[in-house]
C-alpha atoms as a PDB file:
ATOM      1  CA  UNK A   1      10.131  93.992  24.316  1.00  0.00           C
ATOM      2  CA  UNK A   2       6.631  92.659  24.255  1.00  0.00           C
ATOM      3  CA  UNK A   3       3.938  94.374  27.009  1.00  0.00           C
ATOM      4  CA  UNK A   4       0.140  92.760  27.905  1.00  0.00           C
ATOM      5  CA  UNK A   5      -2.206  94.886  29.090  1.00  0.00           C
ATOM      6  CA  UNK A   6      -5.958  94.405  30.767  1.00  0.00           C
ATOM      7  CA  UNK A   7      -7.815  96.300  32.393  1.00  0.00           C
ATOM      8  CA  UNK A   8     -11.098  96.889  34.590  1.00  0.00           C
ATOM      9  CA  UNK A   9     -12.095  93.182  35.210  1.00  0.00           C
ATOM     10  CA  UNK A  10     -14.454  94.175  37.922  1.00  0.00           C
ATOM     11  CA  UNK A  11     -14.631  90.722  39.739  1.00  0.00           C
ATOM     12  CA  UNK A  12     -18.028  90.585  41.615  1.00  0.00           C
ATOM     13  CA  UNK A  13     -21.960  90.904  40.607  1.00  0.00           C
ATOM     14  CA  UNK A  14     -23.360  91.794  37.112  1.00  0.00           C
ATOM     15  CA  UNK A  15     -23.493  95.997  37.099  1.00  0.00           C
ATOM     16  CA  UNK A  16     -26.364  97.864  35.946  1.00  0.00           C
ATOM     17  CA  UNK A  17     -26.307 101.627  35.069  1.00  0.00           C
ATOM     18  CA  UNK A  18     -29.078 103.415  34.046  1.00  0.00           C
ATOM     19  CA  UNK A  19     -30.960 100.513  34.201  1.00  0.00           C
ATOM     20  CA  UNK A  20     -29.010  98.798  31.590  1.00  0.00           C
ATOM     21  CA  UNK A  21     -26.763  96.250  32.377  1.00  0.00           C
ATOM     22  CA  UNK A  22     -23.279  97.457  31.521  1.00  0.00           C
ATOM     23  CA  UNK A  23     -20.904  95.387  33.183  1.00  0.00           C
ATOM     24  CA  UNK A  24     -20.480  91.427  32.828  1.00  0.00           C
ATOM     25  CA  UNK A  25     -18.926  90.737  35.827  1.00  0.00           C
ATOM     26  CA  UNK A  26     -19.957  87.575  36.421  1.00  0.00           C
ATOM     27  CA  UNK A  27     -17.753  86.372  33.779  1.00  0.00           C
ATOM     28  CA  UNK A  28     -14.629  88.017  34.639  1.00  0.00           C
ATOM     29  CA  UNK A  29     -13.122  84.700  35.963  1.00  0.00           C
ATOM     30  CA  UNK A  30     -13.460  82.933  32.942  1.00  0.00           C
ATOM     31  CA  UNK A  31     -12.371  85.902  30.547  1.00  0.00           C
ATOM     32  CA  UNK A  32      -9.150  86.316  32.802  1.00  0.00           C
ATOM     33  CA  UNK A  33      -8.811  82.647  32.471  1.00  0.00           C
ATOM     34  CA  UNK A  34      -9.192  83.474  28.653  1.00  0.00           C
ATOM     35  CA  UNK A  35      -6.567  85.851  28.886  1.00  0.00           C
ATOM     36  CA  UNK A  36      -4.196  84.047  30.844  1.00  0.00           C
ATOM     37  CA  UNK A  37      -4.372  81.471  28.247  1.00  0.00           C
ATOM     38  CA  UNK A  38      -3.792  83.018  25.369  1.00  0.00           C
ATOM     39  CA  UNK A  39      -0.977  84.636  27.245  1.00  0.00           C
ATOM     40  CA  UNK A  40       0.807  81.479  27.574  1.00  0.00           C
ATOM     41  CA  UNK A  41      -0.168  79.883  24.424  1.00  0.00           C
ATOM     42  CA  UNK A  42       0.494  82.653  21.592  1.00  0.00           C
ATOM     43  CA  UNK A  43       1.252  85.971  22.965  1.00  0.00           C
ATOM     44  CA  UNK A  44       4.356  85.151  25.575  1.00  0.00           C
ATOM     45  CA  UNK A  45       5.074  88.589  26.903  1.00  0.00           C
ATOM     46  CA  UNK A  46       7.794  90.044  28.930  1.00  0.00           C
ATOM     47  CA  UNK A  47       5.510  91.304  30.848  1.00  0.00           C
ATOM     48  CA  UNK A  48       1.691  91.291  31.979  1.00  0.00           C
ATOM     49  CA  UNK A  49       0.502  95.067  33.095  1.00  0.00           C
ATOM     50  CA  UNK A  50      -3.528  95.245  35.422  1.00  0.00           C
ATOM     51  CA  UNK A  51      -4.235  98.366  34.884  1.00  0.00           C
ATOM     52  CA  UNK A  52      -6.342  98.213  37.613  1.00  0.00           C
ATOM     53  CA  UNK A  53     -10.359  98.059  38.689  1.00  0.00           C
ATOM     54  CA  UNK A  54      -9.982  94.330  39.288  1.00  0.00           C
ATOM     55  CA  UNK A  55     -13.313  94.256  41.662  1.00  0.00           C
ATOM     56  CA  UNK A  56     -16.707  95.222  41.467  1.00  0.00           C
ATOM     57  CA  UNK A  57     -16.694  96.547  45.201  1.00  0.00           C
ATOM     58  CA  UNK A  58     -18.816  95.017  47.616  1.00  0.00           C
ATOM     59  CA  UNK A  59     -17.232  94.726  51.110  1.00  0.00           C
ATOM     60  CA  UNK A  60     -14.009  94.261  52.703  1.00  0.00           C
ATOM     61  CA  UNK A  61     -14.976  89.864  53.172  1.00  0.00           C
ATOM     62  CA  UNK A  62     -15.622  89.245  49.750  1.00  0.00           C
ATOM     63  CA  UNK A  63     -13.205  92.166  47.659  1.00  0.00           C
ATOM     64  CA  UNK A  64     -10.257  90.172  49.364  1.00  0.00           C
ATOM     65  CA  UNK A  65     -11.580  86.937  48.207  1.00  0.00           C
ATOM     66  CA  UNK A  66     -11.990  87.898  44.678  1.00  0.00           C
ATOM     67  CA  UNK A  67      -9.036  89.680  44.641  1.00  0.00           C
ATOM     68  CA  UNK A  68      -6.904  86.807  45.581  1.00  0.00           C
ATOM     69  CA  UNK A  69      -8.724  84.970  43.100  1.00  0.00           C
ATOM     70  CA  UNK A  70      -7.992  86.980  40.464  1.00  0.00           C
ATOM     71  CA  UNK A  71      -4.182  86.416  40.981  1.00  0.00           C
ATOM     72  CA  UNK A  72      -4.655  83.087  41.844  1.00  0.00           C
ATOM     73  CA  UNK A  73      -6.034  82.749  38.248  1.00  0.00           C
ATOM     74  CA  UNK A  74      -2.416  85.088  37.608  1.00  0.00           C
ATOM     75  CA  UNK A  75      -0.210  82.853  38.978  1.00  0.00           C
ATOM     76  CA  UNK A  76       0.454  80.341  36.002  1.00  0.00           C
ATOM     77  CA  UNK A  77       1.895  83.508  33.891  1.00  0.00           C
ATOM     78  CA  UNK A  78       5.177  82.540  33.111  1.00  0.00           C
ATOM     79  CA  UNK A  79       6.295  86.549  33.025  1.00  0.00           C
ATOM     80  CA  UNK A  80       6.936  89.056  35.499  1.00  0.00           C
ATOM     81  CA  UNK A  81       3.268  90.750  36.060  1.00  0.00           C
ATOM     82  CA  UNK A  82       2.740  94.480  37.369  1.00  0.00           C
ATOM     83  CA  UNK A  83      -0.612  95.394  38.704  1.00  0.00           C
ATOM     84  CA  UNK A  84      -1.738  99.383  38.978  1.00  0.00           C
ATOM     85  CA  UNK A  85      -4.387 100.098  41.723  1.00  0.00           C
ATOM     86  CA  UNK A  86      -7.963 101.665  40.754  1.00  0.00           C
ATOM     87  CA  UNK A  87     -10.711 103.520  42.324  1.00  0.00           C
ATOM     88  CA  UNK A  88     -12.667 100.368  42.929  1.00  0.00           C
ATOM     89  CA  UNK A  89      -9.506  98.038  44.426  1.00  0.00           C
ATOM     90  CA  UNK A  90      -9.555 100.879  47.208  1.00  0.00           C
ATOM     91  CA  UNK A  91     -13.349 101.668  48.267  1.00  0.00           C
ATOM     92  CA  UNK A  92     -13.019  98.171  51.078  1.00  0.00           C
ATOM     93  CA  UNK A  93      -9.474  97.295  50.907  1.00  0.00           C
ATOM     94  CA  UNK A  94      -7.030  99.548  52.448  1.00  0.00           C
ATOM     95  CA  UNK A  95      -3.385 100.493  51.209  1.00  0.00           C
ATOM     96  CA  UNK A  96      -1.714  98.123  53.093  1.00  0.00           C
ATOM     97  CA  UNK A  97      -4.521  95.099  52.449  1.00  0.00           C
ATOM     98  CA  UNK A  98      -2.968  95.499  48.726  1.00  0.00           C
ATOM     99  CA  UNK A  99       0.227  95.787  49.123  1.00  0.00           C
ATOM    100  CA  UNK A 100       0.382  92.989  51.073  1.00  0.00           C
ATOM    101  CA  UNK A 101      -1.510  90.964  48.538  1.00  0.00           C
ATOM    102  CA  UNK A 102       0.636  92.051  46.175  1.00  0.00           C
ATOM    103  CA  UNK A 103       3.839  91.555  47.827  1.00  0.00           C
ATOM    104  CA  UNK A 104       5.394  95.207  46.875  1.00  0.00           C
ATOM    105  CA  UNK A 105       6.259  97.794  49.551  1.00  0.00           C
ATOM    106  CA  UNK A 106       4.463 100.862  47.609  1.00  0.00           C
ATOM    107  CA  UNK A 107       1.405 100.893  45.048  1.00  0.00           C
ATOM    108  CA  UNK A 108       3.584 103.299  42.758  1.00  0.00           C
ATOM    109  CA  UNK A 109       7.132 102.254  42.065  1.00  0.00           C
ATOM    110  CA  UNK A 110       8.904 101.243  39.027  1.00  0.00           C
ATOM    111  CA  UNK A 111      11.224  98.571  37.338  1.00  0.00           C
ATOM    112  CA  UNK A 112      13.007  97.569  34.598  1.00  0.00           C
ATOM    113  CA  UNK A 113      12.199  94.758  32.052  1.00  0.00           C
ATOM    114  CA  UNK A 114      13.178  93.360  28.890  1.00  0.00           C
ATOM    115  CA  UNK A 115      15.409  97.065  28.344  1.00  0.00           C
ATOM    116  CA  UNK A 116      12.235  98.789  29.462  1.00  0.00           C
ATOM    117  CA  UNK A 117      11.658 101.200  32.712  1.00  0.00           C
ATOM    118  CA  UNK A 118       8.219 100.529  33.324  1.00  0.00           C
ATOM    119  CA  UNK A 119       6.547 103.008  35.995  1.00  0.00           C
ATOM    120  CA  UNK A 120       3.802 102.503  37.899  1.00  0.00           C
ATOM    121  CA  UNK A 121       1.545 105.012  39.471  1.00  0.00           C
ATOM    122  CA  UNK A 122      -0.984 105.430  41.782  1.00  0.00           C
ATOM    123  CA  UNK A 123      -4.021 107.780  40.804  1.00  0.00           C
ATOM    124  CA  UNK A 124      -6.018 108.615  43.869  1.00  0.00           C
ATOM    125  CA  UNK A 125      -9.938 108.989  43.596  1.00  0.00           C
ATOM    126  CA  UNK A 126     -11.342 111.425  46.224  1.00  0.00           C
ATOM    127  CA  UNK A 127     -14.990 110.065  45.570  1.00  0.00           C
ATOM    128  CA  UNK A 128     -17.433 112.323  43.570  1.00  0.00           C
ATOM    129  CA  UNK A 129     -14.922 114.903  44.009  1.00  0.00           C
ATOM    130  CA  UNK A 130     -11.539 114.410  41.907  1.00  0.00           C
ATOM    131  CA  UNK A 131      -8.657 112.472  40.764  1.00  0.00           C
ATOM    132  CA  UNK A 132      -5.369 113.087  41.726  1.00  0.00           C
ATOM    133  CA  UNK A 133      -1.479 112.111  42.134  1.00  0.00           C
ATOM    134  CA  UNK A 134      -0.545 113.476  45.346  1.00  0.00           C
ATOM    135  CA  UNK A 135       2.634 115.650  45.626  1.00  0.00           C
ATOM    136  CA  UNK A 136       4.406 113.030  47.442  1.00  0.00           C
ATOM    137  CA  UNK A 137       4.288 110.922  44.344  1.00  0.00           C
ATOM    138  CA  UNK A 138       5.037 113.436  41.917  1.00  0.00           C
ATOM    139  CA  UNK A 139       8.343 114.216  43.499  1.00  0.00           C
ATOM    140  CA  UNK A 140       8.759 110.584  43.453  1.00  0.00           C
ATOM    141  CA  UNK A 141       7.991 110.507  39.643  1.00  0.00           C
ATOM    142  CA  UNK A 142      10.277 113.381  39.235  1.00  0.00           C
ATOM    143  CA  UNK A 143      13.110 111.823  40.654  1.00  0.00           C
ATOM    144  CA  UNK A 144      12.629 107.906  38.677  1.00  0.00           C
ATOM    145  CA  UNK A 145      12.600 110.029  35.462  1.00  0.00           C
ATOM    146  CA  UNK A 146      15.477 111.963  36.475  1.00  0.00           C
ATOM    147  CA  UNK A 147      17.541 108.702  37.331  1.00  0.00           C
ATOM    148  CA  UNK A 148      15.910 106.418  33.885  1.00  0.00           C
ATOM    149  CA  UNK A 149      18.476 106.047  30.844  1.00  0.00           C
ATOM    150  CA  UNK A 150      16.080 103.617  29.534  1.00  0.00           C
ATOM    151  CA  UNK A 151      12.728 103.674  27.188  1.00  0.00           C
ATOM    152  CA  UNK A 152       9.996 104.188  29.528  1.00  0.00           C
ATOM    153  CA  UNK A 153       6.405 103.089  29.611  1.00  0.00           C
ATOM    154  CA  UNK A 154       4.127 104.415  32.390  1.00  0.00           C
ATOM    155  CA  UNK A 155       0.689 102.617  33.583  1.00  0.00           C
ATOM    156  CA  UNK A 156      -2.055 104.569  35.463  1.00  0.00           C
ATOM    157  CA  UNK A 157      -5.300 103.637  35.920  1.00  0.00           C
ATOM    158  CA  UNK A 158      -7.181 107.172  35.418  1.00  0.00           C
ATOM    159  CA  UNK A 159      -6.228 108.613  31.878  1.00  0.00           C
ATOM    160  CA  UNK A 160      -3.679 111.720  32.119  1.00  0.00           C
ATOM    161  CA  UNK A 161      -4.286 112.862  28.788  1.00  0.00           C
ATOM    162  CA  UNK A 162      -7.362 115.460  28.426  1.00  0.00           C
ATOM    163  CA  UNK A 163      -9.446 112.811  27.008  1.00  0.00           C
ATOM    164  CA  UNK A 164     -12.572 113.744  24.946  1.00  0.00           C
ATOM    165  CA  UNK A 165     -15.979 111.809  26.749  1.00  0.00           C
ATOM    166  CA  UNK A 166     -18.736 112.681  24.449  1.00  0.00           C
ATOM    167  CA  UNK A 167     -20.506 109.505  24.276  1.00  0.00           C
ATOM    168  CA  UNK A 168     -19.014 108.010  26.958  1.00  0.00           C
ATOM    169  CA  UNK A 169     -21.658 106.055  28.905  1.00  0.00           C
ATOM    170  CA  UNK A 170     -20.332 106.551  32.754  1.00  0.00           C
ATOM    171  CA  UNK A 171     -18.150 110.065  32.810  1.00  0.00           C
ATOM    172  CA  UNK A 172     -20.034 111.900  29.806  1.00  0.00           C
ATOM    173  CA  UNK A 173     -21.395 113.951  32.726  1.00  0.00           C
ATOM    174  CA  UNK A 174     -18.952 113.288  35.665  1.00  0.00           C
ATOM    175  CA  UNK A 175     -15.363 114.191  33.735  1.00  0.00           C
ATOM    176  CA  UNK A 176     -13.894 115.396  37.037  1.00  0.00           C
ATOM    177  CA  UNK A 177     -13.508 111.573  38.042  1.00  0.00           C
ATOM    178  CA  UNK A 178     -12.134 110.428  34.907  1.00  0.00           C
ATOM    179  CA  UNK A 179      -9.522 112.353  34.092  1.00  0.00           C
ATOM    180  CA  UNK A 180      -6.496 113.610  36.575  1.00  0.00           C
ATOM    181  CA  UNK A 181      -7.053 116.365  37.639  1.00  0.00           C
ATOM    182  CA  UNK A 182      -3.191 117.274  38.027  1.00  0.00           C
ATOM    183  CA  UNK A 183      -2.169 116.100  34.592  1.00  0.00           C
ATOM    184  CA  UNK A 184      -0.888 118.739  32.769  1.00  0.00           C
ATOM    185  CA  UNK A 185       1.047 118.947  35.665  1.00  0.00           C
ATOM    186  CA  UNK A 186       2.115 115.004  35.244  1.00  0.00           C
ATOM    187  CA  UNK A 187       2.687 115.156  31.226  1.00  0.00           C
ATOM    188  CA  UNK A 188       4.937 118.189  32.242  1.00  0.00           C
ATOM    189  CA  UNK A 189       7.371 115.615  33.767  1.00  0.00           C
ATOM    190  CA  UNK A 190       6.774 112.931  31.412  1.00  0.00           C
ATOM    191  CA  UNK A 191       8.052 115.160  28.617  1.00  0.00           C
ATOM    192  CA  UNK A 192      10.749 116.694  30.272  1.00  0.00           C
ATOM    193  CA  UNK A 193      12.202 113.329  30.636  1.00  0.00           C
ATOM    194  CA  UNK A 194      12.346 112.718  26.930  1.00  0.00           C
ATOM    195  CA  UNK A 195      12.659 109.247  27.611  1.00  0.00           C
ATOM    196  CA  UNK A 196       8.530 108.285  27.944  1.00  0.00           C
ATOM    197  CA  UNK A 197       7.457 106.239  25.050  1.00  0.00           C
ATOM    198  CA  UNK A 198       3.493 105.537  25.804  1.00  0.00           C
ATOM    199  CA  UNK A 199       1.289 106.010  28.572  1.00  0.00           C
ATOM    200  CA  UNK A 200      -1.143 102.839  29.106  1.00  0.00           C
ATOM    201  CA  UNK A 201      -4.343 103.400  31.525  1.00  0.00           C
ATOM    202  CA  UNK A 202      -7.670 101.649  31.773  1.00  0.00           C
ATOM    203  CA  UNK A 203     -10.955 103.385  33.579  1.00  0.00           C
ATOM    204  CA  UNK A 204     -12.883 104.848  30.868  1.00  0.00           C
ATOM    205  CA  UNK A 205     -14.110 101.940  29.730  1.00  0.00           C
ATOM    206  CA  UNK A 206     -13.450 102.331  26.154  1.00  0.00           C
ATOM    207  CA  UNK A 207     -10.844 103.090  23.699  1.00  0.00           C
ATOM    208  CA  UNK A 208      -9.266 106.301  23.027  1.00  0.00           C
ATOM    209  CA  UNK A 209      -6.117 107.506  21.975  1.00  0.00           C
ATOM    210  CA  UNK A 210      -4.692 111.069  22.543  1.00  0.00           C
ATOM    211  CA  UNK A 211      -0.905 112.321  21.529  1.00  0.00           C
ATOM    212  CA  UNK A 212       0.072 115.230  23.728  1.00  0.00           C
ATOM    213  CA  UNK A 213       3.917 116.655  23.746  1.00  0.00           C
ATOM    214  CA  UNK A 214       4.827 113.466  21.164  1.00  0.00           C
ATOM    215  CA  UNK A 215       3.383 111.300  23.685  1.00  0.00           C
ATOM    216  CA  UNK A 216       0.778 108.538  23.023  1.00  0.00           C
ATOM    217  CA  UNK A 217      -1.583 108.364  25.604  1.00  0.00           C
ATOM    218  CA  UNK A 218      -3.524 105.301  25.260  1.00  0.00           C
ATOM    219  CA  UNK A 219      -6.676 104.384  27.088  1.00  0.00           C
ATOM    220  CA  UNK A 220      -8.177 100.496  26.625  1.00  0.00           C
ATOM    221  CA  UNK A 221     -11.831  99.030  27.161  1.00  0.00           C
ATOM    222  CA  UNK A 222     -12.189  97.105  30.153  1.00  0.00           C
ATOM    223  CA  UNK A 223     -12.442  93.071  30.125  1.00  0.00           C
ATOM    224  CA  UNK A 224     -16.054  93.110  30.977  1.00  0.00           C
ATOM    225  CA  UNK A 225     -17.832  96.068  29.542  1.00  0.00           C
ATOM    226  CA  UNK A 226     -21.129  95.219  27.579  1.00  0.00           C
ATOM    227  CA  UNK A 227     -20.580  96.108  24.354  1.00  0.00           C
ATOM    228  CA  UNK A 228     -24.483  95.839  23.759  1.00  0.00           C
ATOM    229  CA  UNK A 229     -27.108  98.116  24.525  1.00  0.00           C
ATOM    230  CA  UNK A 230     -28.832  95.907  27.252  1.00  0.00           C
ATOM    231  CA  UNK A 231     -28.699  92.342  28.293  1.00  0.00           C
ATOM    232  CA  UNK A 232     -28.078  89.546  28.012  1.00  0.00           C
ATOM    233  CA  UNK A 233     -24.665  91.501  26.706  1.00  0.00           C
ATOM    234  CA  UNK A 234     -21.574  90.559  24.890  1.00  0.00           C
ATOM    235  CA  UNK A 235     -18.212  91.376  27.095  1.00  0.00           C
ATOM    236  CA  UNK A 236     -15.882  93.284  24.749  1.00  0.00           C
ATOM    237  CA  UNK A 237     -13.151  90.927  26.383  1.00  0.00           C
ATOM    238  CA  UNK A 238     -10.645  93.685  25.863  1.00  0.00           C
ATOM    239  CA  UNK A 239      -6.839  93.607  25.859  1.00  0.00           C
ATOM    240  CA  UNK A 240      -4.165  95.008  24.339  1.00  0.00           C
ATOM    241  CA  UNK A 241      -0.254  93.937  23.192  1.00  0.00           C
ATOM    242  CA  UNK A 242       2.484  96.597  22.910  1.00  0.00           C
ATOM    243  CA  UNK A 243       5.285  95.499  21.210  1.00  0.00           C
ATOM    244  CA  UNK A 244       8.512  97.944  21.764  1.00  0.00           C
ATOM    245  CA  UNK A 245      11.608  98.671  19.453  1.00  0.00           C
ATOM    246  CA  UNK A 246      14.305 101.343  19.025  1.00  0.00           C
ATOM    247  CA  UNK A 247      12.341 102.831  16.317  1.00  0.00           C
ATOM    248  CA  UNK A 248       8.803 101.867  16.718  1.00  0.00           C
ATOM    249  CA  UNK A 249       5.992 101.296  18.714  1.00  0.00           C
ATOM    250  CA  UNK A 250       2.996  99.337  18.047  1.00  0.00           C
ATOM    251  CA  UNK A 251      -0.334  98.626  20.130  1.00  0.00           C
ATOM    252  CA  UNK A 252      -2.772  96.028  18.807  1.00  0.00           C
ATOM    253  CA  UNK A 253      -6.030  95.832  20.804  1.00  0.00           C
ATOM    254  CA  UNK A 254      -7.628  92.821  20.888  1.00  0.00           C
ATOM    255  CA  UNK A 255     -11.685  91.557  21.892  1.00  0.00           C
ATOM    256  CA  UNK A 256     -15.042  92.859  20.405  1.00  0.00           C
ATOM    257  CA  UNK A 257     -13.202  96.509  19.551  1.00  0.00           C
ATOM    258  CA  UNK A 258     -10.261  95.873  18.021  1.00  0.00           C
ATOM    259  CA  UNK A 259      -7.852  98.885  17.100  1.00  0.00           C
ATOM    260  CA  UNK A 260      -3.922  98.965  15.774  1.00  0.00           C
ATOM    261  CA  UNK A 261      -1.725 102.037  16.556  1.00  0.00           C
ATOM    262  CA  UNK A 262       1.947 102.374  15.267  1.00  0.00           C
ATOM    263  CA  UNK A 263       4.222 105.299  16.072  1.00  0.00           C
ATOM    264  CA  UNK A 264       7.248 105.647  14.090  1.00  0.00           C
ATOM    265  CA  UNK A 265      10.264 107.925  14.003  1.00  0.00           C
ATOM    266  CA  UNK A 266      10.632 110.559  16.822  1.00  0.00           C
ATOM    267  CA  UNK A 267       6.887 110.593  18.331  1.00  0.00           C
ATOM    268  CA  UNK A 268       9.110 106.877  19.219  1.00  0.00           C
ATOM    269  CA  UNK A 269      12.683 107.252  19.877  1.00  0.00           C
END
């Protein structure tokens, strides 16, 4: 079973931070274009995963618009495509606004694919405060697990592992809205089931990958992120293809920072 993941587009203006520019989003139509390409061309996955942050928020008027032109640009994938909700999605459009763009009754949920469950959750930024799952969906969570009999992969969009941000330009300083704040609590479940292969999530805007309880967690750069120091800035055009067997799991990233995991043996059955 073959997985494509992207993450943190950020449709909307060029970002700034620190008075460098950091984020090229002003090209995130054309690199999702890129992606959507290559996607039909040479990849052909069973499946195409967002792992959320598609906008660079701005207001209600235009975060619609650019998020229905970002599936829009979507819409020729030939595969089934899941799309995980991020801090950013939510500051202008509500809940509902994104369900209803999406066409799915609940922003967490899960299916299965190719032999794969797949979950999807919903992380839930209280802003400049935390990052959460709310009990509500853990029970959930709790209960999919409990019913899965097959391989599971589960997308987030704020890392559950207890990722290490030295160096990180944007959460070096502000790791209580990076991480989840609940997630030992989360990976509790996940290895109880026995049945979780990988953990995908975007946000951090780099990579990283942590194993906790024989559990990769694996975090991926963001489509747009400069991967210079200042402008004019070269967009690390990030994404990543999982490619799932009985007995092994491997992740090739792809764009300006490439990186290749395996996992063989039981860390993968």
């Amino acid at each position: 079973m073959r997985i494509a993941l992207f993450t943190d587009q950020h449709f909307g203006p060029a970002a700034s931070f620190h008075g460098k520019l950091r984020k090229l989003s002003h090209h995130a139509a054309a690199l999702t274009e890129r992606f959507v390409d290559k996607m039909q061309r040479e990849v052909q996955p069973d499946l195409v995963v967002n792992l959320g942050d598609v906008l660079e928020d701005e207001s209600e008027a235009l975060d619609t618009q650019r998020y229905q032109q970002f599936l829009g640009i979507l819409a020729p994938l030939a595969c089934r495509v899941e799309h995980v909700i991020g801090n950013h999605d939510s500051v202008y459009l509500s809940d509902e606004t994104l369900a209803r763009m999406l066409g799915t009754r609940s922003l967490y949920r899960s299916v299965d694919v190719a032999g794969v469950h797949v979950v999807v959750l919903r992380s839930v930024e209280r802003k400049d405060r935390d990052v959460r799952l709310p009990d509500e969906q853990l029970r959930w969570l709790e209960a999919d697990l409990d019913r899965a009999s097959l391989p599971t992969v589960v997308c987030i969009h704020h890392p559950l592992s207890d990722l290490e941000l030295t160096g990180n330009r944007w959460f070096e300083k502000a790791p209580h809205i990076c991480r989840v704040a609940n997630r030992r609590e989360v990976r509790a479940l996940l290895e109880r089931s026995g049945r979780v292969r990988a953990v995908f999530n975007g946000h951090a805007h780099w990579n990283h990958l942590d194993v906790v309880g024989g559990i990769p967690y694996v975090t991926l750069q963001s489509l747009v992120e400069n991967v210079d120091d200042d402008a004019p800035g070269r967009a690390a055009a990030a994404h990543a293809v999982v490619d799932i067997s009985p007995k092994r799991l491997l992740v090739d990233v792809f764009g300006e920072h490439p990186a290749h995991y395996q996992f063989d043996g039981p860390a993968a059955s």
